[in-house]
C-alpha atoms as a PDB file:
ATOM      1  CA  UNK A   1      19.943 -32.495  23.270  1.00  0.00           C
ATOM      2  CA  UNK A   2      22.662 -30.286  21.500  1.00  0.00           C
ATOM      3  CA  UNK A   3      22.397 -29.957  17.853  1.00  0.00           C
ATOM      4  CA  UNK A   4      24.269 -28.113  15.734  1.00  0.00           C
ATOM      5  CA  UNK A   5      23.506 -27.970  12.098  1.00  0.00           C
ATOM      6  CA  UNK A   6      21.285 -31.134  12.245  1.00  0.00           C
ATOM      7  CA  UNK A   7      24.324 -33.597  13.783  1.00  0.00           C
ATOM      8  CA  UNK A   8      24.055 -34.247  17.486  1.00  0.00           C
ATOM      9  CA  UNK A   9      27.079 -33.287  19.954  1.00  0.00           C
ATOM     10  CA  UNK A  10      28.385 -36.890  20.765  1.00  0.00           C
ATOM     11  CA  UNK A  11      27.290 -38.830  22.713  1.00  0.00           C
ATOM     12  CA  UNK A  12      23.937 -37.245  21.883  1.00  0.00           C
ATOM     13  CA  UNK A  13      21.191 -40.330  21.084  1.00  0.00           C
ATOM     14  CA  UNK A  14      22.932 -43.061  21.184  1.00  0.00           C
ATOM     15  CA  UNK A  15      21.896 -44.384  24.422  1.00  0.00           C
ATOM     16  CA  UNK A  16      20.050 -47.532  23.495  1.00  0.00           C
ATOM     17  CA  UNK A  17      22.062 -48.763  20.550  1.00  0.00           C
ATOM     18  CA  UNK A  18      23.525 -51.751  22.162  1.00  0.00           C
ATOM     19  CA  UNK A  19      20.362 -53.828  21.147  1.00  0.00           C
ATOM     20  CA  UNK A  20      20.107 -57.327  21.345  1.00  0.00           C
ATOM     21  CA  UNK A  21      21.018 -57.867  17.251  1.00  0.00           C
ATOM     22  CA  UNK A  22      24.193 -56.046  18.333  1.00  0.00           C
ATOM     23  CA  UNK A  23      25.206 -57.783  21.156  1.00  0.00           C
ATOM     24  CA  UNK A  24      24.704 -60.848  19.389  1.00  0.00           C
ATOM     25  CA  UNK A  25      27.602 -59.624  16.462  1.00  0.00           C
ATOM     26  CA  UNK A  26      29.641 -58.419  18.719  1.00  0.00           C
ATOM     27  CA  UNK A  27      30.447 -61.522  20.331  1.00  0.00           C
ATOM     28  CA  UNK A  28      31.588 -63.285  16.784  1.00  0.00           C
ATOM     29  CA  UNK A  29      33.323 -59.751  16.107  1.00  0.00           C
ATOM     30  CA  UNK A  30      35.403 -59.761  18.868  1.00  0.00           C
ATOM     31  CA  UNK A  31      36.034 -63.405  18.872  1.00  0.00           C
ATOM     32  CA  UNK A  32      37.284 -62.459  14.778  1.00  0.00           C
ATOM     33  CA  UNK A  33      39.092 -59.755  16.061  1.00  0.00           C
ATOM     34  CA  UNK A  34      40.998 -60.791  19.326  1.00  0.00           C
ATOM     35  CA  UNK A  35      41.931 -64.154  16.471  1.00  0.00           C
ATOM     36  CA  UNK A  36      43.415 -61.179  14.067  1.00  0.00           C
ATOM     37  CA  UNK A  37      45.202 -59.625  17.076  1.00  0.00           C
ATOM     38  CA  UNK A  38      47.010 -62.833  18.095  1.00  0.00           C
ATOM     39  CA  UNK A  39      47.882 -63.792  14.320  1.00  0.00           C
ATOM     40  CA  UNK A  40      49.905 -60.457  13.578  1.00  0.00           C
ATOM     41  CA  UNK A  41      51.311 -61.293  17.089  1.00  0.00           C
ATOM     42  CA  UNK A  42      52.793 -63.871  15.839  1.00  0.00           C
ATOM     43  CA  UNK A  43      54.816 -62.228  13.412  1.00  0.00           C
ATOM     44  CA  UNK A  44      58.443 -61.048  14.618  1.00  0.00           C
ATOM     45  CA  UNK A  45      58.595 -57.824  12.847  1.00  0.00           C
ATOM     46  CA  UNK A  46      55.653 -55.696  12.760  1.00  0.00           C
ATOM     47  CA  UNK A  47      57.177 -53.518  10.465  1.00  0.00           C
ATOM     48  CA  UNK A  48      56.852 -55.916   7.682  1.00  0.00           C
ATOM     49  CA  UNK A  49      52.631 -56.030   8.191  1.00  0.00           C
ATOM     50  CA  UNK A  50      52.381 -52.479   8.288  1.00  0.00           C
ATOM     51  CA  UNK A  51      54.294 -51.919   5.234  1.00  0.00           C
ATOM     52  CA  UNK A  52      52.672 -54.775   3.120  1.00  0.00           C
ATOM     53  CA  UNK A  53      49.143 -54.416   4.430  1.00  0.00           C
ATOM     54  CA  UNK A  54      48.694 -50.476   4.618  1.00  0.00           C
ATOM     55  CA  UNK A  55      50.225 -50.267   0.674  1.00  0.00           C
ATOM     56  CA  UNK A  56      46.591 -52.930   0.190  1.00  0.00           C
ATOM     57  CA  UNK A  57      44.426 -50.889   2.331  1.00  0.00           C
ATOM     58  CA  UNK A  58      45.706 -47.649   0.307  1.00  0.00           C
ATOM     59  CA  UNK A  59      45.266 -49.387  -2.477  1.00  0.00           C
ATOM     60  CA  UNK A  60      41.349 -50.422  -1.545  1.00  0.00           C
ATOM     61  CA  UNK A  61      40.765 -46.846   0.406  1.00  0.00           C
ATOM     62  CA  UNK A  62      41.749 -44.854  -2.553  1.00  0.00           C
ATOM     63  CA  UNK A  63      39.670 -47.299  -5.100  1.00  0.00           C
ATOM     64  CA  UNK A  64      36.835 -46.255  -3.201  1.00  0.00           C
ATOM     65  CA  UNK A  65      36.738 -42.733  -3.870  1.00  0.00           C
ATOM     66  CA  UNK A  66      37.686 -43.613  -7.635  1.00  0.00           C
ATOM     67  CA  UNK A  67      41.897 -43.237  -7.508  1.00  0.00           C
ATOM     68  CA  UNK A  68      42.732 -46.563  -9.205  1.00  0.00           C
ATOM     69  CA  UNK A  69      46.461 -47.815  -9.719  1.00  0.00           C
ATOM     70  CA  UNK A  70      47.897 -51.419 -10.068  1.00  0.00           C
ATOM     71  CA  UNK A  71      49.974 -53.197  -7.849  1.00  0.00           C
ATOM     72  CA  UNK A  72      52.476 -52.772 -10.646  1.00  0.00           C
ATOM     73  CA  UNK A  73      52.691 -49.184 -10.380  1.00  0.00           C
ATOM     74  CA  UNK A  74      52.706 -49.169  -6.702  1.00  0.00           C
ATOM     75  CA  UNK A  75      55.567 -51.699  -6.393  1.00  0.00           C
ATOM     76  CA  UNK A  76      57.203 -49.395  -9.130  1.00  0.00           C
ATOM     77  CA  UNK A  77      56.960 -46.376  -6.957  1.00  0.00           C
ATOM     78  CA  UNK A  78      58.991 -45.404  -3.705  1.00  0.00           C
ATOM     79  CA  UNK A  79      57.470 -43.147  -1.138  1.00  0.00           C
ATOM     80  CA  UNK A  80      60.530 -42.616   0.628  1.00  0.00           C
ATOM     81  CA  UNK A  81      62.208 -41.075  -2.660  1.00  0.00           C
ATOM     82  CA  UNK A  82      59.358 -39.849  -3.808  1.00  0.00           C
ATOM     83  CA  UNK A  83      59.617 -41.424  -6.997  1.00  0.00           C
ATOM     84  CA  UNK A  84      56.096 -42.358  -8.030  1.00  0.00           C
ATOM     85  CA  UNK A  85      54.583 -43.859 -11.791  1.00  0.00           C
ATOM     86  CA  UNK A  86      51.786 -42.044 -11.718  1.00  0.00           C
ATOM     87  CA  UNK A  87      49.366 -39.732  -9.658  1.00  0.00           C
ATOM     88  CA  UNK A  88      47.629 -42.692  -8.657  1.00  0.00           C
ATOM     89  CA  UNK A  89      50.132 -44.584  -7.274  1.00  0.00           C
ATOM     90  CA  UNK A  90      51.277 -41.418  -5.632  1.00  0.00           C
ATOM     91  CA  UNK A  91      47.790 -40.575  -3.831  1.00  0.00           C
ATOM     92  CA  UNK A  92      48.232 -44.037  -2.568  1.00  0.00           C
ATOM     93  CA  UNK A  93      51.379 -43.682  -1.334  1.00  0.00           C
ATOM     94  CA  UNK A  94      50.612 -40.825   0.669  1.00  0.00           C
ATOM     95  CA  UNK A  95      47.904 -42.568   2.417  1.00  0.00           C
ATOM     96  CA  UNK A  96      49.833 -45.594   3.572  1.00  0.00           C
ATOM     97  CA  UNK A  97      52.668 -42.868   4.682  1.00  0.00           C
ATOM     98  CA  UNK A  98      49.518 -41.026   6.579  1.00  0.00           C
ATOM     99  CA  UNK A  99      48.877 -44.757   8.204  1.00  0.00           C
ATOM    100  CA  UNK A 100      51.853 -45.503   9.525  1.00  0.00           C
ATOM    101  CA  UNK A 101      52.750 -42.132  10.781  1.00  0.00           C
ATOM    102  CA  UNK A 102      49.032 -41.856  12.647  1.00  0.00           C
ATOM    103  CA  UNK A 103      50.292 -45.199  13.779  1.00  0.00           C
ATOM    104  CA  UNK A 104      53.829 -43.970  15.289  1.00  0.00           C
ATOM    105  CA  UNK A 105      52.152 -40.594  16.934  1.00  0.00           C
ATOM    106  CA  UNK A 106      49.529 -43.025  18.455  1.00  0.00           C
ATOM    107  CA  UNK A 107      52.354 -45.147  19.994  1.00  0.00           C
ATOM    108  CA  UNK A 108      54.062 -41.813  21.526  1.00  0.00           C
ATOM    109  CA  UNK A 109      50.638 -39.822  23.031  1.00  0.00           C
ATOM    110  CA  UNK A 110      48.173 -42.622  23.223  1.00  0.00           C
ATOM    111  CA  UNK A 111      45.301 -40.068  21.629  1.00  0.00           C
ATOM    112  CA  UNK A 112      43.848 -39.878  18.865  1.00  0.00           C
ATOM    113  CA  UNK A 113      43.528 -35.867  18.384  1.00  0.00           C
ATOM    114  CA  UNK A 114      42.024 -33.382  16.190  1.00  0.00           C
ATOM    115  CA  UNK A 115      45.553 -32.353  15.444  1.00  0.00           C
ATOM    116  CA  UNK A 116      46.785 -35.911  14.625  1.00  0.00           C
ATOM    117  CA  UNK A 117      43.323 -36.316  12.192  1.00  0.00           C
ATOM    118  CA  UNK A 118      44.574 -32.840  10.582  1.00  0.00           C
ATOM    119  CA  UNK A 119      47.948 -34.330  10.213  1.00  0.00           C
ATOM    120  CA  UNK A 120      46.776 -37.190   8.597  1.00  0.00           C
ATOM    121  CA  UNK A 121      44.729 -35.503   6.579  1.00  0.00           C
ATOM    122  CA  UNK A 122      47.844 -33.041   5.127  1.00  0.00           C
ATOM    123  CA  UNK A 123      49.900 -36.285   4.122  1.00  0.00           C
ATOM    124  CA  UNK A 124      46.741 -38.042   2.237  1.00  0.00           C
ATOM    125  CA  UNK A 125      46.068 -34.576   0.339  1.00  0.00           C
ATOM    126  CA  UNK A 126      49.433 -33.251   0.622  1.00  0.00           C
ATOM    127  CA  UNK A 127      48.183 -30.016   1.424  1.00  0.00           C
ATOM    128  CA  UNK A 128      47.561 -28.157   4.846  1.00  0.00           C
ATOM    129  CA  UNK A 129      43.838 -26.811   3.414  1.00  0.00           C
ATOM    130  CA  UNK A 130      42.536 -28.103   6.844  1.00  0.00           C
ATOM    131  CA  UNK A 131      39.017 -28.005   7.723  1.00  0.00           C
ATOM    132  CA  UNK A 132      36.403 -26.339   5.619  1.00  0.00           C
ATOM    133  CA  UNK A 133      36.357 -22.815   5.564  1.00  0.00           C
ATOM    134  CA  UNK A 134      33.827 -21.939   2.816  1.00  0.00           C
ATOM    135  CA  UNK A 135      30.427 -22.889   2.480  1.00  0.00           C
ATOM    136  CA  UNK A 136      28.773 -24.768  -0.812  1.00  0.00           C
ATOM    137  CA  UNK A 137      29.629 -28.379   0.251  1.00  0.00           C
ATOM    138  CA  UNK A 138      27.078 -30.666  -0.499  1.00  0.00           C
ATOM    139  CA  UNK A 139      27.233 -34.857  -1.009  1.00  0.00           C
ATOM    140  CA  UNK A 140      25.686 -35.870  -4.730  1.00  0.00           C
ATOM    141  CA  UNK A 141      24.784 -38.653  -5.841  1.00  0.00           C
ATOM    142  CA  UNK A 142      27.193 -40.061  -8.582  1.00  0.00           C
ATOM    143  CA  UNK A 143      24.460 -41.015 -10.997  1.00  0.00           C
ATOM    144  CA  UNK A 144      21.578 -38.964 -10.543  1.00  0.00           C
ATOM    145  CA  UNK A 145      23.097 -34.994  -9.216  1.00  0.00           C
ATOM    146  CA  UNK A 146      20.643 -35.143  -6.611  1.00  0.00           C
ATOM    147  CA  UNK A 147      22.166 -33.394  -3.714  1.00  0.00           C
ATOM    148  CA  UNK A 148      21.597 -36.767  -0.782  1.00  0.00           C
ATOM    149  CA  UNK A 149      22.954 -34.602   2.554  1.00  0.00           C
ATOM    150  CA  UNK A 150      23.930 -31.147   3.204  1.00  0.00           C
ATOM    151  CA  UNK A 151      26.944 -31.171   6.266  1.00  0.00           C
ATOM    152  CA  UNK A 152      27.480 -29.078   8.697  1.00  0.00           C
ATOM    153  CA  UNK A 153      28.403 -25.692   6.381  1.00  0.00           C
ATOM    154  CA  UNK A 154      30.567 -22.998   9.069  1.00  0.00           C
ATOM    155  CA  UNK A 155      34.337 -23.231   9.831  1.00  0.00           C
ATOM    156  CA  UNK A 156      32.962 -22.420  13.616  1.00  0.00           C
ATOM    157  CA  UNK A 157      30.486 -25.697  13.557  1.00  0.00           C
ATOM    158  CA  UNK A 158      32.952 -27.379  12.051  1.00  0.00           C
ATOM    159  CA  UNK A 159      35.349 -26.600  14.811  1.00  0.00           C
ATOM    160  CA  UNK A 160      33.140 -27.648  17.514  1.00  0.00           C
ATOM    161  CA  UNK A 161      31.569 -30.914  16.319  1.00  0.00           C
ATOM    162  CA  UNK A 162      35.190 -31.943  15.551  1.00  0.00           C
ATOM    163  CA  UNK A 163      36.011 -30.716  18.903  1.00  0.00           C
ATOM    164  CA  UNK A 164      33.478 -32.602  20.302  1.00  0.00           C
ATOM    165  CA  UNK A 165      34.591 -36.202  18.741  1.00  0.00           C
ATOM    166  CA  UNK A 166      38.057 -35.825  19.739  1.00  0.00           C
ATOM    167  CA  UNK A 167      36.817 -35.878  23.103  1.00  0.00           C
ATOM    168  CA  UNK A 168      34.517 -38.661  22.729  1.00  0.00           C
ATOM    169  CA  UNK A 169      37.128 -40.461  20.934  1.00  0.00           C
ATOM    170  CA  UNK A 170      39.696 -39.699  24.009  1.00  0.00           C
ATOM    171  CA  UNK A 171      37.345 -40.120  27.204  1.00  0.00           C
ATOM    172  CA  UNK A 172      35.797 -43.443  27.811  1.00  0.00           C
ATOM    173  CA  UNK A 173      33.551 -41.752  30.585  1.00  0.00           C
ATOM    174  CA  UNK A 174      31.653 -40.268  27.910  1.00  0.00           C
ATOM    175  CA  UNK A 175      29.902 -43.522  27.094  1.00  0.00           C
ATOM    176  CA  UNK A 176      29.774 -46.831  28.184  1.00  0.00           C
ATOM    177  CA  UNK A 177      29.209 -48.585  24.991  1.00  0.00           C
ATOM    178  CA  UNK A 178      31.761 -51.522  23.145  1.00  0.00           C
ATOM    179  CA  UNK A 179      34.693 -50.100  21.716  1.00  0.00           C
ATOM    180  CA  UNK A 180      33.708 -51.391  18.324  1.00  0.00           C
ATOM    181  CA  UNK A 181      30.164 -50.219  18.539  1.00  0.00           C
ATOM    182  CA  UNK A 182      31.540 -46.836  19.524  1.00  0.00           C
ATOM    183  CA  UNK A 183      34.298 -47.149  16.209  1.00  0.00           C
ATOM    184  CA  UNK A 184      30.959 -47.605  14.095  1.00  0.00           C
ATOM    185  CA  UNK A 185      29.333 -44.203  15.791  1.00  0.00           C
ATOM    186  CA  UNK A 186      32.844 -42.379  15.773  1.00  0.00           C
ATOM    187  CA  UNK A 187      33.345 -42.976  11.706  1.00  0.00           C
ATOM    188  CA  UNK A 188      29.585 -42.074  11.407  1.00  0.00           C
ATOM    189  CA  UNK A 189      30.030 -39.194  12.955  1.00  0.00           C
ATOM    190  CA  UNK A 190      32.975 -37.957  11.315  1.00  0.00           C
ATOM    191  CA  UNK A 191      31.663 -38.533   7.883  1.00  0.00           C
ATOM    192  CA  UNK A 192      28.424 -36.950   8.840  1.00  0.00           C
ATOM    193  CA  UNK A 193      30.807 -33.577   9.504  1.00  0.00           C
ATOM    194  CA  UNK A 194      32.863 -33.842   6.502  1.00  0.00           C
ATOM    195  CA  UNK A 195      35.038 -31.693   8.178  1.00  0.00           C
ATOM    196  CA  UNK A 196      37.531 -31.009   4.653  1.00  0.00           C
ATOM    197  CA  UNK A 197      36.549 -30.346   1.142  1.00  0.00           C
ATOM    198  CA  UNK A 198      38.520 -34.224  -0.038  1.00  0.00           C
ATOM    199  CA  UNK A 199      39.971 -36.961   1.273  1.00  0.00           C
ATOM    200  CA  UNK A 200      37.052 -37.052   4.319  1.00  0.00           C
ATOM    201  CA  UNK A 201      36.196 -41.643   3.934  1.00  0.00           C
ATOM    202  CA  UNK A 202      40.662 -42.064   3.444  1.00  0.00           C
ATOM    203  CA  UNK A 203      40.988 -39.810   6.629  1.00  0.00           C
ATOM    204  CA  UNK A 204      37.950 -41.619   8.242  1.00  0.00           C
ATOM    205  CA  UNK A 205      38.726 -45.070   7.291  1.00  0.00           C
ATOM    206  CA  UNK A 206      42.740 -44.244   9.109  1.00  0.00           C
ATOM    207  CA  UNK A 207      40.587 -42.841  11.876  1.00  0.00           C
ATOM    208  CA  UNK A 208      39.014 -46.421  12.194  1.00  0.00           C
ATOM    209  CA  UNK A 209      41.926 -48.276  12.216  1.00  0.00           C
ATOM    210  CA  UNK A 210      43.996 -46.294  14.907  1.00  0.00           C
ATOM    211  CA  UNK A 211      40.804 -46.208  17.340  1.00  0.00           C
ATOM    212  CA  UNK A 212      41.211 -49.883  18.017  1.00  0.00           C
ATOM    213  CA  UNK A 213      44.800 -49.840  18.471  1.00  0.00           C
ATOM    214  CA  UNK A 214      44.054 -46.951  20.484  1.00  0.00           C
ATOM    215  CA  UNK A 215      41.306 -49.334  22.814  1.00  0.00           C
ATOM    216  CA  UNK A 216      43.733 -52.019  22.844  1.00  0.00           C
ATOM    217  CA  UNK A 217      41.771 -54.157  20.432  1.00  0.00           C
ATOM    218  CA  UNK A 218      45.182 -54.545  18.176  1.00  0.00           C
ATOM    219  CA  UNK A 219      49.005 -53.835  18.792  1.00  0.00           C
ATOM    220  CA  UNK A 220      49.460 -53.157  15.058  1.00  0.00           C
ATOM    221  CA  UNK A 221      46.805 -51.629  12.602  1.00  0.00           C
ATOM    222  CA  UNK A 222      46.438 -54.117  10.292  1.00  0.00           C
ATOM    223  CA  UNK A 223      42.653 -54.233   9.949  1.00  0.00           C
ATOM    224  CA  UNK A 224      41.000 -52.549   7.164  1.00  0.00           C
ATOM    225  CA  UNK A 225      37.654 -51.988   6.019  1.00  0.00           C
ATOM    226  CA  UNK A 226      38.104 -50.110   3.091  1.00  0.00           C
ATOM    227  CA  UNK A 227      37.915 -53.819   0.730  1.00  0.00           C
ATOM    228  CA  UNK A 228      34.575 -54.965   2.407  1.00  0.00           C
ATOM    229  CA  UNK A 229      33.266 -51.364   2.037  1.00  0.00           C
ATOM    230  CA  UNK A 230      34.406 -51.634  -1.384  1.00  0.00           C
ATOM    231  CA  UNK A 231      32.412 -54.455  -2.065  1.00  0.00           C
ATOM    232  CA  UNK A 232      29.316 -53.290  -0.221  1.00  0.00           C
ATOM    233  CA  UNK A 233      29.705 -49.546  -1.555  1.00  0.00           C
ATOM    234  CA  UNK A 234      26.291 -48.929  -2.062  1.00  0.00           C
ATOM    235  CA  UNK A 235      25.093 -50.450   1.194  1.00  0.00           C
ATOM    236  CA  UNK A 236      27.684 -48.414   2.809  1.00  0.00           C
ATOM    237  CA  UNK A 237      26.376 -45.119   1.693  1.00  0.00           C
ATOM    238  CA  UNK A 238      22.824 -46.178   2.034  1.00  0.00           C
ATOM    239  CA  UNK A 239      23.199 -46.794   5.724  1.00  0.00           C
ATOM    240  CA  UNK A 240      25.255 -43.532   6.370  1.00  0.00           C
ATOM    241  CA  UNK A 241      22.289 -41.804   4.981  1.00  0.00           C
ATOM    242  CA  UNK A 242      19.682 -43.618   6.380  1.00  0.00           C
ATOM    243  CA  UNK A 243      21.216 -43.192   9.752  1.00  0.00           C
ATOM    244  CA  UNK A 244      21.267 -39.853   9.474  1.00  0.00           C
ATOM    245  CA  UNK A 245      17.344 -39.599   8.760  1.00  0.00           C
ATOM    246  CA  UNK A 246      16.356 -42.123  11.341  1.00  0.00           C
ATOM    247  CA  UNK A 247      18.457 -42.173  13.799  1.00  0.00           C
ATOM    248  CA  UNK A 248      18.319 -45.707  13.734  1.00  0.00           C
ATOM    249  CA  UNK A 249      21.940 -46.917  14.851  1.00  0.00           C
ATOM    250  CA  UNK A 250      21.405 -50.674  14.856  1.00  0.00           C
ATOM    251  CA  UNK A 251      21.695 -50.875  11.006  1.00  0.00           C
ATOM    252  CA  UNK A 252      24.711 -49.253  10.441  1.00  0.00           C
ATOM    253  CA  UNK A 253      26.431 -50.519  14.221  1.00  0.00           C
ATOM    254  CA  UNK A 254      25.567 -54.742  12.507  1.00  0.00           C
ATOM    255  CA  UNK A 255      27.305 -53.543   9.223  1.00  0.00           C
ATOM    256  CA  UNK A 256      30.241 -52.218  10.881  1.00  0.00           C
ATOM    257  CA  UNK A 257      30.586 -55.308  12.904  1.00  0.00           C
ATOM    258  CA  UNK A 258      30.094 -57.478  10.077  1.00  0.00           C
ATOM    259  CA  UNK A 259      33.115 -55.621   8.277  1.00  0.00           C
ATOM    260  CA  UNK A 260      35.215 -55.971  11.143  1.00  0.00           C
ATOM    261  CA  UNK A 261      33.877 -60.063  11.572  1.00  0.00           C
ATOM    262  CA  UNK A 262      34.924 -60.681   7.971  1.00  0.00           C
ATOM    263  CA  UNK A 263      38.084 -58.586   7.560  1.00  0.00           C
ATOM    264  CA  UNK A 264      39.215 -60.140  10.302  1.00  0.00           C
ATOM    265  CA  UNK A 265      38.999 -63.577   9.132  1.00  0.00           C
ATOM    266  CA  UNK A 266      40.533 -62.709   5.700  1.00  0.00           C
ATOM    267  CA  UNK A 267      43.663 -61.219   7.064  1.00  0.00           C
ATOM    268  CA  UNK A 268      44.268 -63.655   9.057  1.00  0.00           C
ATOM    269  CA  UNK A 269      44.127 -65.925   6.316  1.00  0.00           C
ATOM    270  CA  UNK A 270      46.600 -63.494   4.551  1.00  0.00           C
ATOM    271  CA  UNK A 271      49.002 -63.399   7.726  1.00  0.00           C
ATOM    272  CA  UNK A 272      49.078 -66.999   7.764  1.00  0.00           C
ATOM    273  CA  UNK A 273      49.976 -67.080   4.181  1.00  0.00           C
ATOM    274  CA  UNK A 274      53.046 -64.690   4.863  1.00  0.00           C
ATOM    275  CA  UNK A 275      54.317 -66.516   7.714  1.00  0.00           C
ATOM    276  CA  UNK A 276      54.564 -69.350   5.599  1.00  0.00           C
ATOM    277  CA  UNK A 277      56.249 -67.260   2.578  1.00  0.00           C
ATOM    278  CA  UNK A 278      58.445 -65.951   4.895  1.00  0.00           C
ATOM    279  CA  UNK A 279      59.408 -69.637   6.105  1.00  0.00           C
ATOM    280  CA  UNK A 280      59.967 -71.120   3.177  1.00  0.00           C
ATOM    281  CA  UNK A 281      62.041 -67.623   1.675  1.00  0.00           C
ATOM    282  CA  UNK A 282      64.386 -68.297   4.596  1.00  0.00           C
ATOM    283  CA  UNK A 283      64.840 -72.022   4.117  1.00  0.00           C
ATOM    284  CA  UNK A 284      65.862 -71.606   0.563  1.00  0.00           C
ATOM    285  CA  UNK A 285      68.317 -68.438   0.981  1.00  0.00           C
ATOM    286  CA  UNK A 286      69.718 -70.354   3.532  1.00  0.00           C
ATOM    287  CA  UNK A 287      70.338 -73.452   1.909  1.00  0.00           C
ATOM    288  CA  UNK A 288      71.135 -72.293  -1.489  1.00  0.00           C
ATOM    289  CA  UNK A 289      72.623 -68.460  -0.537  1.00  0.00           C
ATOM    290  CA  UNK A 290      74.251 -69.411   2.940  1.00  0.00           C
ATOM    291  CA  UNK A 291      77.000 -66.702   2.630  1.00  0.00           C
ATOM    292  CA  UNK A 292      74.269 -63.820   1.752  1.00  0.00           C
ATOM    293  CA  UNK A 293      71.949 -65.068   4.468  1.00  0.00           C
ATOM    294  CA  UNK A 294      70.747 -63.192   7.218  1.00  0.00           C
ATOM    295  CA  UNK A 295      67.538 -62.448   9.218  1.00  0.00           C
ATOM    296  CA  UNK A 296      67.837 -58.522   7.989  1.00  0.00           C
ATOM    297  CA  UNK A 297      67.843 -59.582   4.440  1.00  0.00           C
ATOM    298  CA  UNK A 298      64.801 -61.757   4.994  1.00  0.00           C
ATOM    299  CA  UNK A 299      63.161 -58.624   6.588  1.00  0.00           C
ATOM    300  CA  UNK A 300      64.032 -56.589   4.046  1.00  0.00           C
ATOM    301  CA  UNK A 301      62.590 -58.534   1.267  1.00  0.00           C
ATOM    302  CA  UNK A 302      59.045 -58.779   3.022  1.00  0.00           C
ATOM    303  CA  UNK A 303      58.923 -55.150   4.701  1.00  0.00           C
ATOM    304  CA  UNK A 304      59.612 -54.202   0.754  1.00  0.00           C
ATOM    305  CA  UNK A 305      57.480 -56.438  -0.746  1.00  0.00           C
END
């Protein structure tokens, strides 16, 4: 098996990981999922779910690695101006931007590359640092210092595991597995490289997102993890680790699912809710504004939320 720096070359040992327990929540994921994808069908303009769900799942992303902002601020602040209220709102900014652009390169190559992750990563950070060049990273635990997992340290290793996952991200020949099993081993794996010195779970979480647009799983990306991981922070982290140690993938594979099972659900819920918004906008402008009415300015108001 190739090994380098502790992290198997992909797809390494994950031969056996579709076990029975995952099979089982895969069925009620996809069934969640293929619900989701027909929902967000259903809205005319895709532009206005991408712009009002990726500003929440910046929001949530960032709030996981401790940026917090209000949806005050954010509504406050303009991306395309770049006029923002504070830093905050700013980081989060940049990583719906990163989103939506991953989003639009997707739609032109169909890939999801190591040069489209890097470009991602430049807009979240607003640097080009790129991948780690210096050794001394380590992952600490908040509360205690204790150093929890050591990555992979050279630029070189670096280079090549990332090399490695773009092609196991591109080439469905590689493995055989579920697309969403293999979304649970591809964010693993990337956050088991830590390939830059910040922004590694917002880059990841994007990652995640574009993969199953990429598979075919959605036409927009407009599911995101980053609340349920949020919730489950702890349990999140625990299984990355314990993964790592064991090598037992079923864990970690189930929680994955179940974030994708339950996300799924809520934004449909939430797509529902702006259908009906939307409905009930356009009956009163309408009615009540018939000479500024049009289907633009109804856009508008909901891509800009």
């Amino acid at each position: 098996m190739n090994r380098i720096d502790g992290l198997s070359l992909l797809p390494g040992d994950i031969g056996d990981i579709e076990t029975k327990a995952v099979l089982k929540k895969l069925i009620t994921a996809h069934q969640a999922l293929a619900e989701l994808k027909g929902v967000a069908n259903s809205i005319p303009n895709r532009e206005i779910l991408i712009n009002t769900l990726s500003l929440q799942e910046a929001k949530d992303s960032s709030a996981i690695e401790n940026i917090i902002t209000t949806q005050d601020d954010l509504y406050r602040s303009d991306s395309q101006v770049q006029q923002f209220v504070t830093a905050a709102a700013k980081e989060v900014h940049n990583y719906a931007t990163a989103l939506r652009e991953g989003f639009n390169q997707l739609q032109k190559t169909g890939l999801l590359t190591e040069r489209q992750i890097l470009e991602i990563h430049a807009t979240i950070e607003g640097n080009k640092a790129g991948f780690r060049k210096l050794p001394g990273t380590t992952l600490k635990n908040d509360a205690t210092g204790e150093v929890v997992y050591t990555p992979p340290q050279s630029y070189e290793e670096i280079k090549t595991l990332m090399a490695n996952l773009e092609k196991f991200i591109n080439d469905d020949r590689l493995c055989d597995g579920d697309s969403l099993t293999k979304m649970a081993v591809i964010h693993h794996q990337f956050e088991s490289i830590h390939p830059f010195y910040d922004g590694n779970g917002r880059t990841g979480r994007i990652v995640n997102v574009l993969y199953l647009v990429k598979q075919n799983l959605l036409k927009t990306p407009v599911l995101y993890l980053s609340r349920y991981i949020n919730q489950t922070k702890t349990q999140y982290y625990e299984l990355l680790q314990f993964t790592r140690k064991t090598r037992d993938w079923e864990p970690w594979v189930i929680y994955m699912l179940e974030g994708v099972e339950k996300t799924s659900l809520q934004t449909v819920e939430l797509i529902e809710v702006i259908n009906v918004m939307m409905l009930s906008h356009k009956h009163f402008i309408r009615n009540e504004l018939p000479k500024v009415y049009s289907q633009d300015l109804l856009n508008n108001l909901f891509r800009h939320p």
